[in-house]
PDB file of N, CA and C in Angstrom:
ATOM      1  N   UNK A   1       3.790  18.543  -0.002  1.00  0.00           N
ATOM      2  CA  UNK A   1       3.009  17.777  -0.958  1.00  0.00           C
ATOM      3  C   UNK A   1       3.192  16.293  -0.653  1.00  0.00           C
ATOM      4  N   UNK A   2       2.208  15.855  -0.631  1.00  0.00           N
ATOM      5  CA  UNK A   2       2.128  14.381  -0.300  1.00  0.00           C
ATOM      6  C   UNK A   2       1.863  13.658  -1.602  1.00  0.00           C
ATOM      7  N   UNK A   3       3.162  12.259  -1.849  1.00  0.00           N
ATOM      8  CA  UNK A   3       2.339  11.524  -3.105  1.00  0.00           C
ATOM      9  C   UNK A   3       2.130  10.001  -2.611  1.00  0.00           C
ATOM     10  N   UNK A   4       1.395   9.184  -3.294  1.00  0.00           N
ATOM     11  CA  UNK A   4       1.071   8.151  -2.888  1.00  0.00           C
ATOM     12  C   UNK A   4       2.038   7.224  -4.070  1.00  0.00           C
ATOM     13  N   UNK A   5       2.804   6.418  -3.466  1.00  0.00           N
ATOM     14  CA  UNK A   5       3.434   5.343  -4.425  1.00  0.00           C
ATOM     15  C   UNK A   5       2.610   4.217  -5.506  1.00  0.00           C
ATOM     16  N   UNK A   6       2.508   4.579  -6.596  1.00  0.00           N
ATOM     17  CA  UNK A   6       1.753   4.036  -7.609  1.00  0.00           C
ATOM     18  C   UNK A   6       2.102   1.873  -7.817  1.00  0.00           C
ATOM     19  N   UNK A   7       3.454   2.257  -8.158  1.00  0.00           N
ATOM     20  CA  UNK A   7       4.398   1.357  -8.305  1.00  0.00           C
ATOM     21  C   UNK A   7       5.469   1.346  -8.497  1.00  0.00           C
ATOM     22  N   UNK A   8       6.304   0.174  -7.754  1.00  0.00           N
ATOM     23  CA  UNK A   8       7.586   0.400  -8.606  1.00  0.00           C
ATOM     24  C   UNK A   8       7.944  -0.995  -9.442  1.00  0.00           C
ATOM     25  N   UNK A   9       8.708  -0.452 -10.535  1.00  0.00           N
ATOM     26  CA  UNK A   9       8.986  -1.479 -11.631  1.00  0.00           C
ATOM     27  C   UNK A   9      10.418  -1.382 -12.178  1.00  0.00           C
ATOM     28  N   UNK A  10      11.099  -2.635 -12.885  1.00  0.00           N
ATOM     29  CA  UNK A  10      11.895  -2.823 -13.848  1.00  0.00           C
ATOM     30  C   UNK A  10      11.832  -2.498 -14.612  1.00  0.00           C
ATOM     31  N   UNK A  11      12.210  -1.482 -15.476  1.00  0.00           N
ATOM     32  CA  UNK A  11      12.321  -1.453 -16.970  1.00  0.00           C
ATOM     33  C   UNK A  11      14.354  -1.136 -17.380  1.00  0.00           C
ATOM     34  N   UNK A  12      14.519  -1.776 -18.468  1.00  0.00           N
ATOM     35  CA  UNK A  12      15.471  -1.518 -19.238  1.00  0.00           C
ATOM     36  C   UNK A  12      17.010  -1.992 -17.898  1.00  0.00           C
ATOM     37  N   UNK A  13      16.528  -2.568 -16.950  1.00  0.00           N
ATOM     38  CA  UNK A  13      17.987  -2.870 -15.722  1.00  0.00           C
ATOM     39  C   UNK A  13      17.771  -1.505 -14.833  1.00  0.00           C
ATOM     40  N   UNK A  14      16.621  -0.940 -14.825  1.00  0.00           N
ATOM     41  CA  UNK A  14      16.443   0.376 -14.114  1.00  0.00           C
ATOM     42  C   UNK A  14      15.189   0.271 -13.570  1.00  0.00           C
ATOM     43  N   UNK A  15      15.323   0.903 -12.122  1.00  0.00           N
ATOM     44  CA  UNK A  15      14.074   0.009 -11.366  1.00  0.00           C
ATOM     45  C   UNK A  15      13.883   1.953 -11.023  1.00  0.00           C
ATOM     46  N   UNK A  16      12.258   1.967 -10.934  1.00  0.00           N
ATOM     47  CA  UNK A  16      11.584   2.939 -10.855  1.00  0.00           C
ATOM     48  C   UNK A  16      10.637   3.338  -9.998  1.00  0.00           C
ATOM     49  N   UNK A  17       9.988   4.411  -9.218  1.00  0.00           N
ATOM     50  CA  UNK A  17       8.730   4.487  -8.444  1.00  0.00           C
ATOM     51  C   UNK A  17       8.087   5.005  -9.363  1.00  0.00           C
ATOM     52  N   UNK A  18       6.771   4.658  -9.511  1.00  0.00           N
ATOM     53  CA  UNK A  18       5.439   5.599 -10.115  1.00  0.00           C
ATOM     54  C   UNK A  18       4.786   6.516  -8.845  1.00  0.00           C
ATOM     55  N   UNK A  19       4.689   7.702  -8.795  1.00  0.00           N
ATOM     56  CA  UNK A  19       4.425   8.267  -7.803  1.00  0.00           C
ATOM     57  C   UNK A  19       3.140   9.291  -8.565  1.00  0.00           C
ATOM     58  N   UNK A  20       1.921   9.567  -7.356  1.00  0.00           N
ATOM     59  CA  UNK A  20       0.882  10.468  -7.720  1.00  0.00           C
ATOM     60  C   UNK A  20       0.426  11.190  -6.592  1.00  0.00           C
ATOM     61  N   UNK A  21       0.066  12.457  -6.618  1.00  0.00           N
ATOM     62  CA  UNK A  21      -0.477  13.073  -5.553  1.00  0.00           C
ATOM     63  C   UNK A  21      -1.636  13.279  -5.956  1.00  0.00           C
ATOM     64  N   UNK A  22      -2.653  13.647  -5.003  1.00  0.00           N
ATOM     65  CA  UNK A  22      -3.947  13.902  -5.262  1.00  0.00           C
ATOM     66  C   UNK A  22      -4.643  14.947  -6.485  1.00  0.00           C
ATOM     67  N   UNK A  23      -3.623  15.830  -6.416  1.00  0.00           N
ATOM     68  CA  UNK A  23      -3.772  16.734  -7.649  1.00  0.00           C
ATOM     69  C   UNK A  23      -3.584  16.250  -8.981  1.00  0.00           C
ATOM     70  N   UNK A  24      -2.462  15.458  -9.284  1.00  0.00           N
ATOM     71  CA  UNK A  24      -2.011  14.457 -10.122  1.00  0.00           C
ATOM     72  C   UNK A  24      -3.076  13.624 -10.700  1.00  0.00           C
ATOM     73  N   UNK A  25      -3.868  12.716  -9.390  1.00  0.00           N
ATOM     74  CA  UNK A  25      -4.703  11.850  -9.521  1.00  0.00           C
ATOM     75  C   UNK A  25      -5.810  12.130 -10.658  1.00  0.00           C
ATOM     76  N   UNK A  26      -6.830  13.834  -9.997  1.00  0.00           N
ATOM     77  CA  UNK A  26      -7.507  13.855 -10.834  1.00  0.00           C
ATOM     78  C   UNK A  26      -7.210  14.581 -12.088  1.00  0.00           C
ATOM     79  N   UNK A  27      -6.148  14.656 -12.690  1.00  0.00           N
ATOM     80  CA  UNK A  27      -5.796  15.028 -14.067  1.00  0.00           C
ATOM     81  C   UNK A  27      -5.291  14.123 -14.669  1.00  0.00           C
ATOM     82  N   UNK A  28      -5.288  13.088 -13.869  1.00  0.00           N
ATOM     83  CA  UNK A  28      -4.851  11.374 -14.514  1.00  0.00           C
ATOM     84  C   UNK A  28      -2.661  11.170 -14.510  1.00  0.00           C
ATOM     85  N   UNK A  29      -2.135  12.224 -13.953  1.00  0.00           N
ATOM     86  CA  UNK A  29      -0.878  12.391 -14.203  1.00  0.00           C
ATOM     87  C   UNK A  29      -0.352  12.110 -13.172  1.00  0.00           C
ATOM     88  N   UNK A  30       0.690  11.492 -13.821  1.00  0.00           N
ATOM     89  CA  UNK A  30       2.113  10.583 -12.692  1.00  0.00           C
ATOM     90  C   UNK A  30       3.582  11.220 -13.013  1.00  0.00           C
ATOM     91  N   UNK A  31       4.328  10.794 -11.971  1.00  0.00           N
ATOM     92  CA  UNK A  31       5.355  11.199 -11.708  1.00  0.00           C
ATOM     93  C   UNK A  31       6.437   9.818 -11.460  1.00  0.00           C
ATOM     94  N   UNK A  32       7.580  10.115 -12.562  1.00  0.00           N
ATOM     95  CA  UNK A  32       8.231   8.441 -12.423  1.00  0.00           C
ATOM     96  C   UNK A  32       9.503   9.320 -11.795  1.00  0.00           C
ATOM     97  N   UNK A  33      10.415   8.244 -11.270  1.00  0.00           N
ATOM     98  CA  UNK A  33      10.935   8.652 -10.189  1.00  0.00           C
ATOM     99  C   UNK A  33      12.136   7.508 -10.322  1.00  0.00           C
ATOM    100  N   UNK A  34      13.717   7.559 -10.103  1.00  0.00           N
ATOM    101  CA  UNK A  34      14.430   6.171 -10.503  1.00  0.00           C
ATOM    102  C   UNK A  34      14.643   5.910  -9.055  1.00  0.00           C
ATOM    103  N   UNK A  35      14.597   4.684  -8.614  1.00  0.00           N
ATOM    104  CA  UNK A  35      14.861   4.297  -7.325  1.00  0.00           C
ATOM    105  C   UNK A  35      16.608   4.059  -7.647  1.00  0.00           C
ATOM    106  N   UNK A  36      17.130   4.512  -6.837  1.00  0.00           N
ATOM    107  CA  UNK A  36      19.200   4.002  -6.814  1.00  0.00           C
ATOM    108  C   UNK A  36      19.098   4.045  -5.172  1.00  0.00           C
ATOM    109  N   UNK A  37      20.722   4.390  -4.864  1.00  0.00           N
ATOM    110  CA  UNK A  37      20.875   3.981  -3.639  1.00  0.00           C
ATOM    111  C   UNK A  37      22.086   5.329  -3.258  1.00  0.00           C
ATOM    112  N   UNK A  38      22.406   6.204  -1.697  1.00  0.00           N
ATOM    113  CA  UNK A  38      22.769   6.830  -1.527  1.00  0.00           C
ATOM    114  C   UNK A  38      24.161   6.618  -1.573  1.00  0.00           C
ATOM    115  N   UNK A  39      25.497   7.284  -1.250  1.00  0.00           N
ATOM    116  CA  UNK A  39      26.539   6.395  -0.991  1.00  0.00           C
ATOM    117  C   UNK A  39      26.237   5.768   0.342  1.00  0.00           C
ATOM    118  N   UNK A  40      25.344   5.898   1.631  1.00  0.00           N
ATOM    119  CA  UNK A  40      25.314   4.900   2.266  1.00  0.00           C
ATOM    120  C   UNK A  40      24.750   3.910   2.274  1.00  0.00           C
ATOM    121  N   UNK A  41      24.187   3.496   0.874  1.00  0.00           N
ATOM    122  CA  UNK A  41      23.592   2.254   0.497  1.00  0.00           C
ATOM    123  C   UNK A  41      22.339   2.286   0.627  1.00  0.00           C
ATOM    124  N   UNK A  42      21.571   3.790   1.276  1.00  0.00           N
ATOM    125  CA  UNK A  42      20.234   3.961   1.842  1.00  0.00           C
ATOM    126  C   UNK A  42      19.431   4.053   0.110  1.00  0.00           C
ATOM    127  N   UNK A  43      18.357   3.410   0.405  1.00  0.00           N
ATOM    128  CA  UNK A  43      17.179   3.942  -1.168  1.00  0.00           C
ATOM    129  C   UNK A  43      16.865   5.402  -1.101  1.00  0.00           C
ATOM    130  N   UNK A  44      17.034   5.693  -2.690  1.00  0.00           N
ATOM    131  CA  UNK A  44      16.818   7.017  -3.006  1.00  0.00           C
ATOM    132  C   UNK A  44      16.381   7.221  -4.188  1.00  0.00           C
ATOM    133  N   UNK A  45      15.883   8.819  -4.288  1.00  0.00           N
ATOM    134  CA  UNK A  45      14.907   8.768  -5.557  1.00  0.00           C
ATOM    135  C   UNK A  45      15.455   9.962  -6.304  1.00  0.00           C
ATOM    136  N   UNK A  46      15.794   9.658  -7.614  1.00  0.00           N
ATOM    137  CA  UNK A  46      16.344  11.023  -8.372  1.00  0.00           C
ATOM    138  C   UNK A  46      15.166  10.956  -9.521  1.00  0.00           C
ATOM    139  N   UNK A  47      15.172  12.130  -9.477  1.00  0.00           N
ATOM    140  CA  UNK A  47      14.409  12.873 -10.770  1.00  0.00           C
ATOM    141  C   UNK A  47      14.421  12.139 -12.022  1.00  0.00           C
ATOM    142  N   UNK A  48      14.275  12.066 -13.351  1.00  0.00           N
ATOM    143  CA  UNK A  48      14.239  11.082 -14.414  1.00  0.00           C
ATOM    144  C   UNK A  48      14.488  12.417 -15.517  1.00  0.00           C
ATOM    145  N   UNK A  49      15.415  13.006 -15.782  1.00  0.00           N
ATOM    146  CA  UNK A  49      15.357  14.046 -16.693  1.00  0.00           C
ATOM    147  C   UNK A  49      15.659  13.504 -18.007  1.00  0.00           C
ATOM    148  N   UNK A  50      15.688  12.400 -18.651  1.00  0.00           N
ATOM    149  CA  UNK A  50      15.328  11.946 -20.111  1.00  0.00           C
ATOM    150  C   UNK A  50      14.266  11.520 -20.208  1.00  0.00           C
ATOM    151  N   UNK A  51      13.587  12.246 -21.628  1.00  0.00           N
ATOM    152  CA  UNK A  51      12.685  12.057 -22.268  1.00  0.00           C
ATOM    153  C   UNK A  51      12.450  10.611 -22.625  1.00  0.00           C
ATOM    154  N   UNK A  52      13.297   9.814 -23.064  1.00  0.00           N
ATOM    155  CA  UNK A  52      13.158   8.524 -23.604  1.00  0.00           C
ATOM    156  C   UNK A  52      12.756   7.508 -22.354  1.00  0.00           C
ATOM    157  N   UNK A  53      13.692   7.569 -21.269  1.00  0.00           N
ATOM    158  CA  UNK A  53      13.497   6.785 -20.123  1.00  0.00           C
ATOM    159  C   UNK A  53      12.077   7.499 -19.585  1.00  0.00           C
ATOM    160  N   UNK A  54      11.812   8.515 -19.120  1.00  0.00           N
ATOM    161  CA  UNK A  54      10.514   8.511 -18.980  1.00  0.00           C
ATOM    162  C   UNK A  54       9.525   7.942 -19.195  1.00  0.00           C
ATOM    163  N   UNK A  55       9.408   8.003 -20.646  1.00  0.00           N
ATOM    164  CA  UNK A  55       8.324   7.605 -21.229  1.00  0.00           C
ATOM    165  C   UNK A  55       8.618   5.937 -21.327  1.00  0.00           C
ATOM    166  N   UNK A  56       9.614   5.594 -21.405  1.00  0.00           N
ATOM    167  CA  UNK A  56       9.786   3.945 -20.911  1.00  0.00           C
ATOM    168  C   UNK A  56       8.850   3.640 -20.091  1.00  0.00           C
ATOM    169  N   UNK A  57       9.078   4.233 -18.769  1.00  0.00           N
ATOM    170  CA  UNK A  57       9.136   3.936 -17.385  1.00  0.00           C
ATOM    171  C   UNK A  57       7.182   3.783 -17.440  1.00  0.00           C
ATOM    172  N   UNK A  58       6.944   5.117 -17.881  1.00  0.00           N
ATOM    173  CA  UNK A  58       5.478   5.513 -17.841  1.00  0.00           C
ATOM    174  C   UNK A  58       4.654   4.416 -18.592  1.00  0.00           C
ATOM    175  N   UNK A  59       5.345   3.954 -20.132  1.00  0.00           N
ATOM    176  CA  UNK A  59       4.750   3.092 -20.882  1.00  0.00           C
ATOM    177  C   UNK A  59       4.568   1.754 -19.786  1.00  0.00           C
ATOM    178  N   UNK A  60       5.378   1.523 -19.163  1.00  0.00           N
ATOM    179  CA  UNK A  60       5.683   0.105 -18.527  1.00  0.00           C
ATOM    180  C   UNK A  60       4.375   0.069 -17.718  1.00  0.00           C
ATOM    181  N   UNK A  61       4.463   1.128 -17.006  1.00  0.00           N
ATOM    182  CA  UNK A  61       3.171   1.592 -15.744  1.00  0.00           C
ATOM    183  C   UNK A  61       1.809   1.218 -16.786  1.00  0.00           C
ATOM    184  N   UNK A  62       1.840   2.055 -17.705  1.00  0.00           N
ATOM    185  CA  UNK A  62       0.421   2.025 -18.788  1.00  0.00           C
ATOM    186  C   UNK A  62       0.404   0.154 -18.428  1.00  0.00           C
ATOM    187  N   UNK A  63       1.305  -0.290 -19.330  1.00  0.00           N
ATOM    188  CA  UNK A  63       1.115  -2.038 -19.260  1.00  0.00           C
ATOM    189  C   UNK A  63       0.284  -2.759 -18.102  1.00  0.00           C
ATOM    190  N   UNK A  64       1.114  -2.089 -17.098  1.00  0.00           N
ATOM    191  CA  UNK A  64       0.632  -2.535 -15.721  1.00  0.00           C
ATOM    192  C   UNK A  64      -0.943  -2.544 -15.543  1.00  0.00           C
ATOM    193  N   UNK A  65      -1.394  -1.040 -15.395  1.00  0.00           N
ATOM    194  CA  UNK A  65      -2.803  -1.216 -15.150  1.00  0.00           C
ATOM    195  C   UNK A  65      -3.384  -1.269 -16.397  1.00  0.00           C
ATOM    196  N   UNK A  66      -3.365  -0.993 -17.949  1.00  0.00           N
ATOM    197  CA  UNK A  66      -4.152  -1.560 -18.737  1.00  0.00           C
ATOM    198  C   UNK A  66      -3.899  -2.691 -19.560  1.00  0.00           C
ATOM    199  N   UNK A  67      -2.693  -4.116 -18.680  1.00  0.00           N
ATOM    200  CA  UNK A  67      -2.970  -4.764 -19.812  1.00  0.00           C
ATOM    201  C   UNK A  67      -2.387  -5.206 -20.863  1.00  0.00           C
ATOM    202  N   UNK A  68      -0.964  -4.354 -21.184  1.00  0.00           N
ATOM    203  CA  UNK A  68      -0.889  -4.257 -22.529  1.00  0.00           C
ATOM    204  C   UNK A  68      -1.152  -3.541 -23.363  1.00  0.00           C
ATOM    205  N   UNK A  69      -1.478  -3.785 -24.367  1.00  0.00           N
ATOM    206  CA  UNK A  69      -1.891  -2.603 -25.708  1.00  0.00           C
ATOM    207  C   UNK A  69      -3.885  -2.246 -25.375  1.00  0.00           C
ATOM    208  N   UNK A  70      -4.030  -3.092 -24.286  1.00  0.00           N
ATOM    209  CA  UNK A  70      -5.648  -2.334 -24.096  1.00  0.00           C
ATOM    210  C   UNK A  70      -5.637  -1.034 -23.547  1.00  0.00           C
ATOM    211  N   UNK A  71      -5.310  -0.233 -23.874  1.00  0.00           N
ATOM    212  CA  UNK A  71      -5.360   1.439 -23.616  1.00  0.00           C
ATOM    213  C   UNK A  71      -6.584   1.801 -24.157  1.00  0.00           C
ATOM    214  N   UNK A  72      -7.074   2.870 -22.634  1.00  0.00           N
ATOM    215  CA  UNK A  72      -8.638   3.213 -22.811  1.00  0.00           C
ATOM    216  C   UNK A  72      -8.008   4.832 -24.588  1.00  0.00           C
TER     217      UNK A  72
END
């Protein structure tokens, strides 16, 4: 599965990828993703298994492309 990197962002001292694959795309759904670092210092991406940070992460993204509180 191939995804295309949406964005990545700051939220809360926690820096994030927005990630989408084509399937994703047309159902409008993303995939947030925490960027950290391996123990060899290499970038890496772990899963986001809280509910709260998720939806952080996702809200932040919303901001991004709509704006702010302009949500279609």
């Amino acid at each position: 599965l191939r995804y295309t990197i949406m964005a990545e962002l700051e939220v809360g001292g926690g820096r994030y990828a927005i990630l989408q694959s084509a399937a994703m795309r047309k159902e409008g759904d993303i995939e947030v993703m925490r960027l950290t670092r391996n123990d060899s210092g290499e970038p890496a991406l772990e899963t986001v298994e809280d509910d709260d940070e998720w939806e952080a992460a996702a809200e932040a993204y919303d901001d991004l492309q709509f704006g702010g509180d302009e949500r279609p």
